[in-house]
N, C-alpha and C. Protein backbone atom coordinates (compact mmCIF):
# COMPACT_ATOMS: atom_id res chain seq x y z
N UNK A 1 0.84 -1.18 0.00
CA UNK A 1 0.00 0.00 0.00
C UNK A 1 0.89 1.24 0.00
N UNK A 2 0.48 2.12 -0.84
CA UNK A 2 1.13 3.41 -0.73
C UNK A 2 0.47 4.53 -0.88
N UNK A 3 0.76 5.19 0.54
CA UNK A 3 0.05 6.42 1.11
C UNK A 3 0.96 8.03 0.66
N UNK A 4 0.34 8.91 0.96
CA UNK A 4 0.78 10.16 0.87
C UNK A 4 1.36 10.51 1.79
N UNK A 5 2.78 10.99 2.35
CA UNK A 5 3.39 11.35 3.09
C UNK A 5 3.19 12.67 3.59
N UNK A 6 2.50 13.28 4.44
CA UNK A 6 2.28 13.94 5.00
C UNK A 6 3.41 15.02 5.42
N UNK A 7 4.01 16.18 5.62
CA UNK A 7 4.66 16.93 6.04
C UNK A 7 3.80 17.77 6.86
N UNK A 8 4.29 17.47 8.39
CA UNK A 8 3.22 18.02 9.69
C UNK A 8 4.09 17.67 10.88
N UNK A 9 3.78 16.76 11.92
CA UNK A 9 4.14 16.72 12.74
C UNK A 9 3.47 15.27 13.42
N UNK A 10 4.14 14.07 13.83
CA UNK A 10 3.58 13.42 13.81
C UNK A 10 2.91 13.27 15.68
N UNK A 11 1.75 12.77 15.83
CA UNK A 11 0.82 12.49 16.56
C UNK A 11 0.19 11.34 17.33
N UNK A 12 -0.33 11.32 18.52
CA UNK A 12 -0.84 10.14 18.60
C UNK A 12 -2.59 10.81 19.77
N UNK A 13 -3.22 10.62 19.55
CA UNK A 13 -4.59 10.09 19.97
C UNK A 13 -4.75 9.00 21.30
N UNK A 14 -4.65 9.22 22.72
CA UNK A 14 -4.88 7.84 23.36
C UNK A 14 -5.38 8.36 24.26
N UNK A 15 -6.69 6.94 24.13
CA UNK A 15 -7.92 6.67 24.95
C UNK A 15 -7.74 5.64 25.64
N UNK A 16 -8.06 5.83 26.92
CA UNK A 16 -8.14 4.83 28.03
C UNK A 16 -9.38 4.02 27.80
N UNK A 17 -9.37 2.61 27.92
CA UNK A 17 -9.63 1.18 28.13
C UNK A 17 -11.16 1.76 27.84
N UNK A 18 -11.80 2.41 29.28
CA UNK A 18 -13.04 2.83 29.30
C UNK A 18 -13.36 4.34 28.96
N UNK A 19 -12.65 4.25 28.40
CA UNK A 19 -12.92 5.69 27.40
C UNK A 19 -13.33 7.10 28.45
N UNK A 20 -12.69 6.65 29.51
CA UNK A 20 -12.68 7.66 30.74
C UNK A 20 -12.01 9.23 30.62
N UNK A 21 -10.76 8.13 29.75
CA UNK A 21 -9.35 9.33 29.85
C UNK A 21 -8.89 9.96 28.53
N UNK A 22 -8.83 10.39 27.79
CA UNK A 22 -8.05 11.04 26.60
C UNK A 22 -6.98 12.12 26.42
N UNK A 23 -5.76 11.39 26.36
CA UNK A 23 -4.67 12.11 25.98
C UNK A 23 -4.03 12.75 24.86
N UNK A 24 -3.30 13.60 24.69
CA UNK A 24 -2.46 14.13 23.41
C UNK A 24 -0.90 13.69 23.23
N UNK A 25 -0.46 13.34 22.16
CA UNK A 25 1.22 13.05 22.71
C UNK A 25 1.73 13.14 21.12
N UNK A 26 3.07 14.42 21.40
CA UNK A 26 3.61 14.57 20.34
C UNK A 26 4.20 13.04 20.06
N UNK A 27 5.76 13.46 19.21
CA UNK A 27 6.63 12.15 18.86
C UNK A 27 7.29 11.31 19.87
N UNK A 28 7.22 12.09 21.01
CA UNK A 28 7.88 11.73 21.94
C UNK A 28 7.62 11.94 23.62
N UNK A 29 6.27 12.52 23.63
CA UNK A 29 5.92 12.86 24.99
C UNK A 29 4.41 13.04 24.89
N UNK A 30 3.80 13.11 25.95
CA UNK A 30 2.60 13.64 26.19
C UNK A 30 2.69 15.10 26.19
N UNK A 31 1.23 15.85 25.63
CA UNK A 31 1.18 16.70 25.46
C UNK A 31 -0.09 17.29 26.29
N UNK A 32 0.00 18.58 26.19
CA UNK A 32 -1.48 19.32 27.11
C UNK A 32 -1.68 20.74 26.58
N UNK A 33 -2.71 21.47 26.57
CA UNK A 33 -2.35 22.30 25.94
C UNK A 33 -1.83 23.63 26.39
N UNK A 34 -1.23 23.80 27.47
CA UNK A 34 -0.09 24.26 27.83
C UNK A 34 0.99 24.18 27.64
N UNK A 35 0.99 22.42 26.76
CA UNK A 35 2.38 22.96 26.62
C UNK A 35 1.79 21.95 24.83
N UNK A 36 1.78 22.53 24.06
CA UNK A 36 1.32 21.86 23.20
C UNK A 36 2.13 21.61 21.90
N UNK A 37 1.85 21.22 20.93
CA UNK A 37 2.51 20.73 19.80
C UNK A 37 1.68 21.21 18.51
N UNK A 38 1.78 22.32 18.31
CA UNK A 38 0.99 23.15 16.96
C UNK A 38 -0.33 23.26 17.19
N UNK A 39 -1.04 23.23 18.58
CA UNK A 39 -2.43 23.46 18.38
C UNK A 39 -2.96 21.84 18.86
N UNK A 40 -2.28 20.29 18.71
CA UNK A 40 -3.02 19.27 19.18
C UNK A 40 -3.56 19.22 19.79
N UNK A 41 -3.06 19.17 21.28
CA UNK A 41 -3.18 18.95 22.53
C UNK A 41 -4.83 19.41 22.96
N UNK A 42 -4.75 20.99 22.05
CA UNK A 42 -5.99 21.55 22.33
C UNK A 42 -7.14 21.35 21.37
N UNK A 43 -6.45 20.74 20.55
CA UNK A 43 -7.66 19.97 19.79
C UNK A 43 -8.92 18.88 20.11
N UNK A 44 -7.57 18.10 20.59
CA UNK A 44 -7.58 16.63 21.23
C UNK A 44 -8.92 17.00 22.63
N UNK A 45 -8.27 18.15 23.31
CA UNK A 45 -9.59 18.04 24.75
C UNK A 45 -10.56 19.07 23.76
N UNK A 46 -10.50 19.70 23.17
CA UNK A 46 -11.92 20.07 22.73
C UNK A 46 -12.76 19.30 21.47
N UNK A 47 -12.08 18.07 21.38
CA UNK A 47 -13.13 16.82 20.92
C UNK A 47 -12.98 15.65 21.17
N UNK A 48 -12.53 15.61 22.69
CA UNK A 48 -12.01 14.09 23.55
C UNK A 48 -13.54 13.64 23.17
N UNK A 49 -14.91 13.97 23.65
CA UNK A 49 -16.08 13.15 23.77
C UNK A 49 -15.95 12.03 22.61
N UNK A 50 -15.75 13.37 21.18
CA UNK A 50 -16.41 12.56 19.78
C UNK A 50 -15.17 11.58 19.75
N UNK A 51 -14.08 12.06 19.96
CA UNK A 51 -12.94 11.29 19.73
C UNK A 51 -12.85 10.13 20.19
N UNK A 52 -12.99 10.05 21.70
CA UNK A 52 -13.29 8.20 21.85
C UNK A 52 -14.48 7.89 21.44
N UNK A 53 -15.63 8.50 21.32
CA UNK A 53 -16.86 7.77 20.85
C UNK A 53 -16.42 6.89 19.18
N UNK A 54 -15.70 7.70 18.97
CA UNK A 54 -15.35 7.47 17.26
C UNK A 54 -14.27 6.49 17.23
N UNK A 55 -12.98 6.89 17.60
CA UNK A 55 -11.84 5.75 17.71
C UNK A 55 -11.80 4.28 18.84
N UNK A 56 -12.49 4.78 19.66
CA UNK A 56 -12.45 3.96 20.98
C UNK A 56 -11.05 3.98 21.57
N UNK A 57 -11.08 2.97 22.51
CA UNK A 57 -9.64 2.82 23.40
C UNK A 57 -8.35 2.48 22.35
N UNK A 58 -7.19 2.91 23.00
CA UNK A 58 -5.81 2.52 21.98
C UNK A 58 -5.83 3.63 21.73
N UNK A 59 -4.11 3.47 21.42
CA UNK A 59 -3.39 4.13 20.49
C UNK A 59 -3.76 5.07 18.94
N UNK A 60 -4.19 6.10 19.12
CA UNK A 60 -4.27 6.62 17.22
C UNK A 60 -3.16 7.01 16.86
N UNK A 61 -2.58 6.81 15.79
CA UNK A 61 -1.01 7.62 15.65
C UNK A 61 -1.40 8.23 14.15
N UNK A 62 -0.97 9.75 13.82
CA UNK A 62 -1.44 9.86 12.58
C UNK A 62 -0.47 11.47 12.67
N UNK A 63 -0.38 12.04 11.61
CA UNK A 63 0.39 13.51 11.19
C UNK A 63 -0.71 14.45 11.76
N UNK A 64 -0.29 15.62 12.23
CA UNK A 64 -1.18 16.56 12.49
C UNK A 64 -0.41 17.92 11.70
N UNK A 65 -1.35 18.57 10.81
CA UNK A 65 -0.69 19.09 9.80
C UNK A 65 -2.02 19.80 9.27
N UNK A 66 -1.32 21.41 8.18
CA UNK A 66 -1.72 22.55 8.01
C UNK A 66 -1.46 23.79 8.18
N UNK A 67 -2.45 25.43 8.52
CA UNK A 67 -1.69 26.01 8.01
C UNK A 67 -0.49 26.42 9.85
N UNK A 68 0.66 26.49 9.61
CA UNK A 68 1.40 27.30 10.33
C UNK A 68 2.23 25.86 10.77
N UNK A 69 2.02 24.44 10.34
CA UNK A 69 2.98 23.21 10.45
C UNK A 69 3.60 22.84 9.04
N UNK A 70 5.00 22.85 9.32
CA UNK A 70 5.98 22.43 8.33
C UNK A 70 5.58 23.35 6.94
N UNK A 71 4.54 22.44 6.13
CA UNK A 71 4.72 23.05 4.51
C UNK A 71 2.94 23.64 4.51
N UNK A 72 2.09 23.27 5.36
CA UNK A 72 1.09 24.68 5.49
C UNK A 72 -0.01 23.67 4.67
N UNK A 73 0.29 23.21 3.64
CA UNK A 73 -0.30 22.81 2.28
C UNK A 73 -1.64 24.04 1.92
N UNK A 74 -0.80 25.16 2.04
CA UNK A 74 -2.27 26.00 1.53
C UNK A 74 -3.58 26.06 2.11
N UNK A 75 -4.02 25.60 3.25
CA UNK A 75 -4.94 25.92 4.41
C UNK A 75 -4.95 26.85 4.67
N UNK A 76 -6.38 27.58 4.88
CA UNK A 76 -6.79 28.54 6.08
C UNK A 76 -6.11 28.64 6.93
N UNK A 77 -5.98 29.98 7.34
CA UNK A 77 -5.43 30.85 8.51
C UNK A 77 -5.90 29.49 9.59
N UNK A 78 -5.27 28.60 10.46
CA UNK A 78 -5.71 28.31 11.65
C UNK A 78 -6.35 26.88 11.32
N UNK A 79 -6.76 26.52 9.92
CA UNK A 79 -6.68 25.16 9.63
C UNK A 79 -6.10 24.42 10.01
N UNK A 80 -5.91 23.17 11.00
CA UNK A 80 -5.17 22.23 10.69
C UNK A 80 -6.21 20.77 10.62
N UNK A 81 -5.51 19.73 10.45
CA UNK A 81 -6.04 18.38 10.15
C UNK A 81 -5.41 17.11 10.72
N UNK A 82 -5.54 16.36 11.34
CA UNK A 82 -5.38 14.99 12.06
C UNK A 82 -5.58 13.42 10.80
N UNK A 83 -4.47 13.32 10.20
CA UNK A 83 -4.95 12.16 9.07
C UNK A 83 -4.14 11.11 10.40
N UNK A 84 -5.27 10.43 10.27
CA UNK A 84 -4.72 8.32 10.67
C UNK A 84 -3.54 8.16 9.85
N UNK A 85 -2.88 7.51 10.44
CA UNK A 85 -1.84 6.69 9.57
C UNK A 85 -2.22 5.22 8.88
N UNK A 86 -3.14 4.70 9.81
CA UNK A 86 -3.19 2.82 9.61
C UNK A 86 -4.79 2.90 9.04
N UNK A 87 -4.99 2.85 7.61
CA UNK A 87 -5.86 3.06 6.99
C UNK A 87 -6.74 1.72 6.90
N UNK A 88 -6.42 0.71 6.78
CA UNK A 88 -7.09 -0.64 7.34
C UNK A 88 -8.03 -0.85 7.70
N UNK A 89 -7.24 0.32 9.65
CA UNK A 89 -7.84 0.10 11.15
C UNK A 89 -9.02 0.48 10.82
N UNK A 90 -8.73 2.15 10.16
CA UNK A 90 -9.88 2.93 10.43
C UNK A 90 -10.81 3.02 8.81
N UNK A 91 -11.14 2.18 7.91
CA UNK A 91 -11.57 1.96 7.08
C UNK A 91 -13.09 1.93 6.91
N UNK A 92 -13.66 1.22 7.98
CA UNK A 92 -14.72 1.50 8.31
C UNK A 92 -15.59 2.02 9.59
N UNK A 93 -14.43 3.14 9.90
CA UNK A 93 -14.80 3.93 11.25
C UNK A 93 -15.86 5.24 10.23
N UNK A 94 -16.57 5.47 10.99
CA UNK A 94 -16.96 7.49 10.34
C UNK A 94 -16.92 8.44 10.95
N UNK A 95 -15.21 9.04 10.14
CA UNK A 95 -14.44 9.54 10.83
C UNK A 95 -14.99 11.32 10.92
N UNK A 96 -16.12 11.64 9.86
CA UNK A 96 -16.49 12.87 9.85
C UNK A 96 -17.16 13.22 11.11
N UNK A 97 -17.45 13.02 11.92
CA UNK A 97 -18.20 13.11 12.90
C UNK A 97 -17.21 14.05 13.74
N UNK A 98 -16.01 13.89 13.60
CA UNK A 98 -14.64 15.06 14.07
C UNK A 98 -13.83 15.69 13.05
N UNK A 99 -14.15 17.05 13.43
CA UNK A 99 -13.74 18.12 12.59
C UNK A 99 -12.21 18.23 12.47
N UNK A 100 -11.65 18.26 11.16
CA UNK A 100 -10.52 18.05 11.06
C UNK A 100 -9.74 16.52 10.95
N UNK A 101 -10.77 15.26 11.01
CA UNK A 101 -10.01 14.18 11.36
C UNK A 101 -10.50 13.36 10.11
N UNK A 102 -9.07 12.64 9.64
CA UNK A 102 -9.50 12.00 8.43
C UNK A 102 -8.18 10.53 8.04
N UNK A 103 -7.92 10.42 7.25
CA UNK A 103 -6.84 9.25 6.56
C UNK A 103 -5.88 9.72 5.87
N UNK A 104 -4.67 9.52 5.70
CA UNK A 104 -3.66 9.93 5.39
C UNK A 104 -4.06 9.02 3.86
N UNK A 105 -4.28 10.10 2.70
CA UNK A 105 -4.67 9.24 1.35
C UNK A 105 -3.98 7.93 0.70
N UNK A 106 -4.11 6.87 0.41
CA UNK A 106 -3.89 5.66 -0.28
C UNK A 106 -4.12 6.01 -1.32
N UNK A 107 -2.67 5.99 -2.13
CA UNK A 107 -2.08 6.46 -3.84
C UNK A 107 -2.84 5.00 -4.14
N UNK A 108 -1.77 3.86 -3.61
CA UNK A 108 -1.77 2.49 -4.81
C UNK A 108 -2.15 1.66 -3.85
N UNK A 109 -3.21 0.22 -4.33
CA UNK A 109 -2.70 -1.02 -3.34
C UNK A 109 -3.11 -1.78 -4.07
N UNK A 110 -1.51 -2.64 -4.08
CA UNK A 110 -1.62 -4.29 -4.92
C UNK A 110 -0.65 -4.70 -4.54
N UNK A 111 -0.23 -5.18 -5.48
CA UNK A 111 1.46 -6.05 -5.41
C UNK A 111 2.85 -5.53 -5.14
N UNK A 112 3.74 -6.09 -4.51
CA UNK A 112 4.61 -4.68 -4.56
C UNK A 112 5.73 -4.72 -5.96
N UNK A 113 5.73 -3.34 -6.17
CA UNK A 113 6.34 -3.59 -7.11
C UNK A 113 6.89 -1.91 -7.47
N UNK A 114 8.20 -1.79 -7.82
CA UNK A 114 9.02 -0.79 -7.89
C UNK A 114 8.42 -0.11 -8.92
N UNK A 115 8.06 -0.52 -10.07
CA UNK A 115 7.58 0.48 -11.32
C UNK A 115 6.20 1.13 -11.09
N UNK A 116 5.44 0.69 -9.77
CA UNK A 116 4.69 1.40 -8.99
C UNK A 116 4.84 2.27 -8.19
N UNK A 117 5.34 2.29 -7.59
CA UNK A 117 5.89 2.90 -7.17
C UNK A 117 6.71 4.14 -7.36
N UNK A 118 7.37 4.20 -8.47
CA UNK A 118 8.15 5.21 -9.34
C UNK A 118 7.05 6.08 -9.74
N UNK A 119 6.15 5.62 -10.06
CA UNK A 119 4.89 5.97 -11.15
C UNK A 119 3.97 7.00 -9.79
N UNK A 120 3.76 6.25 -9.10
CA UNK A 120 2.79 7.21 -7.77
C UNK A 120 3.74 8.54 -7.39
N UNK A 121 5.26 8.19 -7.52
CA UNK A 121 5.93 8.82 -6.91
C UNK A 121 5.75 10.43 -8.21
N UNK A 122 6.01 10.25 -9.41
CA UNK A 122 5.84 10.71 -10.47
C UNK A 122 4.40 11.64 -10.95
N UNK A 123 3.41 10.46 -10.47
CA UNK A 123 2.09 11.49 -10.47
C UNK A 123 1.79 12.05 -9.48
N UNK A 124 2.46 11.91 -7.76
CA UNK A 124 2.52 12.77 -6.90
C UNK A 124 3.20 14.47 -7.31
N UNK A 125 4.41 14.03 -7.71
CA UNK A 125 5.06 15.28 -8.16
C UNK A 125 4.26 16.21 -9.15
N UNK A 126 3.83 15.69 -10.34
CA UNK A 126 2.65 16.13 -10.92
C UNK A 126 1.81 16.87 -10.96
N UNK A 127 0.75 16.19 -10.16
CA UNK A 127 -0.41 16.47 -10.00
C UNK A 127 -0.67 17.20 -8.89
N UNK A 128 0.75 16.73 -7.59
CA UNK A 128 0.27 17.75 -6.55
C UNK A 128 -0.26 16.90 -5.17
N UNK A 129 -0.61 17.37 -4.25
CA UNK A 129 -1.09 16.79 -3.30
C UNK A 129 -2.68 16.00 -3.29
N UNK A 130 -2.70 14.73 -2.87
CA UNK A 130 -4.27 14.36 -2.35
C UNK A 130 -4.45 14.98 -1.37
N UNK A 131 -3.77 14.57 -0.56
CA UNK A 131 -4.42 15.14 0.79
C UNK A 131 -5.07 16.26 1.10
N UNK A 132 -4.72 17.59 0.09
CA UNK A 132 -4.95 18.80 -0.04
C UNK A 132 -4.77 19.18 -1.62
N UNK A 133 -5.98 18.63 -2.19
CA UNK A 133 -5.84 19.24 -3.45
C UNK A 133 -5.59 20.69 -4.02
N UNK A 134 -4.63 20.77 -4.92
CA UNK A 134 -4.15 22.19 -5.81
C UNK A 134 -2.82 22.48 -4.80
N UNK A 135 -2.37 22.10 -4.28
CA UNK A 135 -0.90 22.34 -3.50
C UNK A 135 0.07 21.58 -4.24
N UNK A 136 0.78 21.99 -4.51
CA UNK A 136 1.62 21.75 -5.39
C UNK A 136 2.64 21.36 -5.00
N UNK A 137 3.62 21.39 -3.96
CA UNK A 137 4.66 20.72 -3.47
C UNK A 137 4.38 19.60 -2.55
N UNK A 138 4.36 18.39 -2.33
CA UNK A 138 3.91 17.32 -1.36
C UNK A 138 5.41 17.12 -1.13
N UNK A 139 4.92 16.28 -0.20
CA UNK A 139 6.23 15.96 0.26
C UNK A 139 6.86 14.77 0.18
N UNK A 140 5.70 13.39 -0.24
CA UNK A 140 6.24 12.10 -0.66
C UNK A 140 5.27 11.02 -0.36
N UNK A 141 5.97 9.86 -0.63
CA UNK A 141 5.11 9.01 0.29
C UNK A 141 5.47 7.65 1.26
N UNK A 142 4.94 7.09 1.23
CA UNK A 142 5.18 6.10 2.26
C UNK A 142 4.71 5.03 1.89
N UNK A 143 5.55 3.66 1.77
CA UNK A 143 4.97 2.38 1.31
C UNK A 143 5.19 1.52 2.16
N UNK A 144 3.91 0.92 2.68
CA UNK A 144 4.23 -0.14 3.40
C UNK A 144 3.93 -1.42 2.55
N UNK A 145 4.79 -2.62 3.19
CA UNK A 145 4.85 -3.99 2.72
C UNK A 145 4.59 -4.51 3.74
N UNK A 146 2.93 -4.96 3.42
CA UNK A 146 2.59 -6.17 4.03
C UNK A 146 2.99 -7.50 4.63
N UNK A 147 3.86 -8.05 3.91
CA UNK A 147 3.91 -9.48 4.07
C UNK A 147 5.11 -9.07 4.82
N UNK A 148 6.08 -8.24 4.68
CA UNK A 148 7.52 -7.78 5.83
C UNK A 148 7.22 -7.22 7.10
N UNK A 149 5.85 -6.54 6.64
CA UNK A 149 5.47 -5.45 7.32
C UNK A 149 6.12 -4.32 8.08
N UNK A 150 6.62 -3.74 6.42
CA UNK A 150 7.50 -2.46 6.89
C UNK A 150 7.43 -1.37 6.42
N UNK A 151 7.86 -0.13 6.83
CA UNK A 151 7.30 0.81 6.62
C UNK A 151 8.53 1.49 5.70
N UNK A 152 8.33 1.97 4.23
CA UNK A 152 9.48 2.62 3.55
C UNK A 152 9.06 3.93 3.01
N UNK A 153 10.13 4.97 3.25
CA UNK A 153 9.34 6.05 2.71
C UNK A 153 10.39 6.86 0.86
N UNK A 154 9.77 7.49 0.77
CA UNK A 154 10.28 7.79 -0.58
C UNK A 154 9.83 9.39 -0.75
N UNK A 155 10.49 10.55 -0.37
CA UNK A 155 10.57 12.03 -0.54
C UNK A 155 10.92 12.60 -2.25
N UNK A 156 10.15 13.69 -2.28
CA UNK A 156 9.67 13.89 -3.99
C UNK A 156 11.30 15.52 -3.49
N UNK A 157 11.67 15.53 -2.98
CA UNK A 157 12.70 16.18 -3.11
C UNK A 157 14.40 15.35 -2.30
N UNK A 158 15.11 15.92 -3.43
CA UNK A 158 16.90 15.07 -2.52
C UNK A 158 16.16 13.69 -2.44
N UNK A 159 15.14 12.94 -3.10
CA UNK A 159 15.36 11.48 -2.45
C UNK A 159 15.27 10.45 -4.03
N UNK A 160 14.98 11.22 -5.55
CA UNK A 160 14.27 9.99 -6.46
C UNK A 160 14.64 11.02 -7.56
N UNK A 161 14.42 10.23 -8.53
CA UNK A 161 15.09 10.64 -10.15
C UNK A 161 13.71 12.24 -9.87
N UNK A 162 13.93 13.03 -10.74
CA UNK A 162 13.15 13.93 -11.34
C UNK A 162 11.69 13.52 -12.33
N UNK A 163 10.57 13.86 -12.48
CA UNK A 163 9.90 13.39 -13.39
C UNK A 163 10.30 13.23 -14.82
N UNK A 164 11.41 14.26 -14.97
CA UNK A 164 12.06 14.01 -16.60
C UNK A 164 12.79 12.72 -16.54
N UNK A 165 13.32 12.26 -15.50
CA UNK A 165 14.45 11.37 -15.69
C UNK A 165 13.42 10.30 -15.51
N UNK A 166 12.33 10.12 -15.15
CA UNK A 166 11.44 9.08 -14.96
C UNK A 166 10.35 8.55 -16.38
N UNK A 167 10.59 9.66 -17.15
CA UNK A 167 9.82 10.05 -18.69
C UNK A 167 8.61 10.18 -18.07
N UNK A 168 8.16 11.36 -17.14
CA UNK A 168 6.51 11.37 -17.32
C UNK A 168 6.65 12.80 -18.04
N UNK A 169 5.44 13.02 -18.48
CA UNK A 169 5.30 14.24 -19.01
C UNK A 169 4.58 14.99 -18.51
């Protein structure tokens, strides 16, 4: 499967067992919104209710991203957005019910295979962002392999031939 790589800040979502408790936590710590991480923290308690009603208990881990994180992608003043990472999990959750919260987009899924890969990577550069259509610089993507189950990523700048050197037009 290969997703859109997000440029944001990455995130996690966690709800206690009985959906009592709901936390915020950057890459590396818990967060609050005193001391927060682009706006999460205070996201997170002003839609803890919908948020466990919607995800339930566990772990959410996903980019939190928009305007005034990393590359903005062209959002509203004060926009930002919460995409899932594990598109699977939340496949048949309905995730609209929280404002701002959604899936980090799925380019391709089949077999793995490098000339796919090249190709997503190619009409990413292209065409521009899913995640935020008409933005024009993305930042890459991310392929996971199932059967290894690992996570590889691939950046549309310093990381892959150019679209000329790839022959797209």
């Amino acid at each position: 499967m290969i997703t859109e790589k997000i440029d944001g800040t990455n995130a996690c979502v966690i709800i206690a067992e009985d959906g009592s408790e709901i936390w915020a936590q950057s890459r590396n710590k818990l967060i609050t919104p005193d001391d927060d991480n682009f706006g999460f923290a205070r996201w997170v308690e002003n839609h803890a209710g919908v948020l466990a009603d919607t995800l339930g208990p566990g772990y959410h881990y996903g980019e939190w991203w928009g305007s005034g994180v990393q590359r903005g992608y062209g959002l509203e003043k004060g926009e930002k957005r919460f995409s899932l990472f594990n598109v699977g999990r939340y496949s048949d959750v309905e995730l609209d019910m929280v404002p701002g919260l959604g899936l980090v987009p799925v380019l391709y899924e089949g077999p793995f295979d490098q000339a796919e890969i090249e190709q997503t990577l190619a009409d990413l550069e292209v065409r521009g962002s899913v995640a935020a259509p008409g933005f024009m610089k993305p930042e890459g993507i991310i392929v996971y392999h199932s059967a290894a189950r690992q996570v590889f990523k691939a950046l549309l700048e310093n990381d892959h031939l150019s679209k000329t050197e790839a022959g797209v037009k």
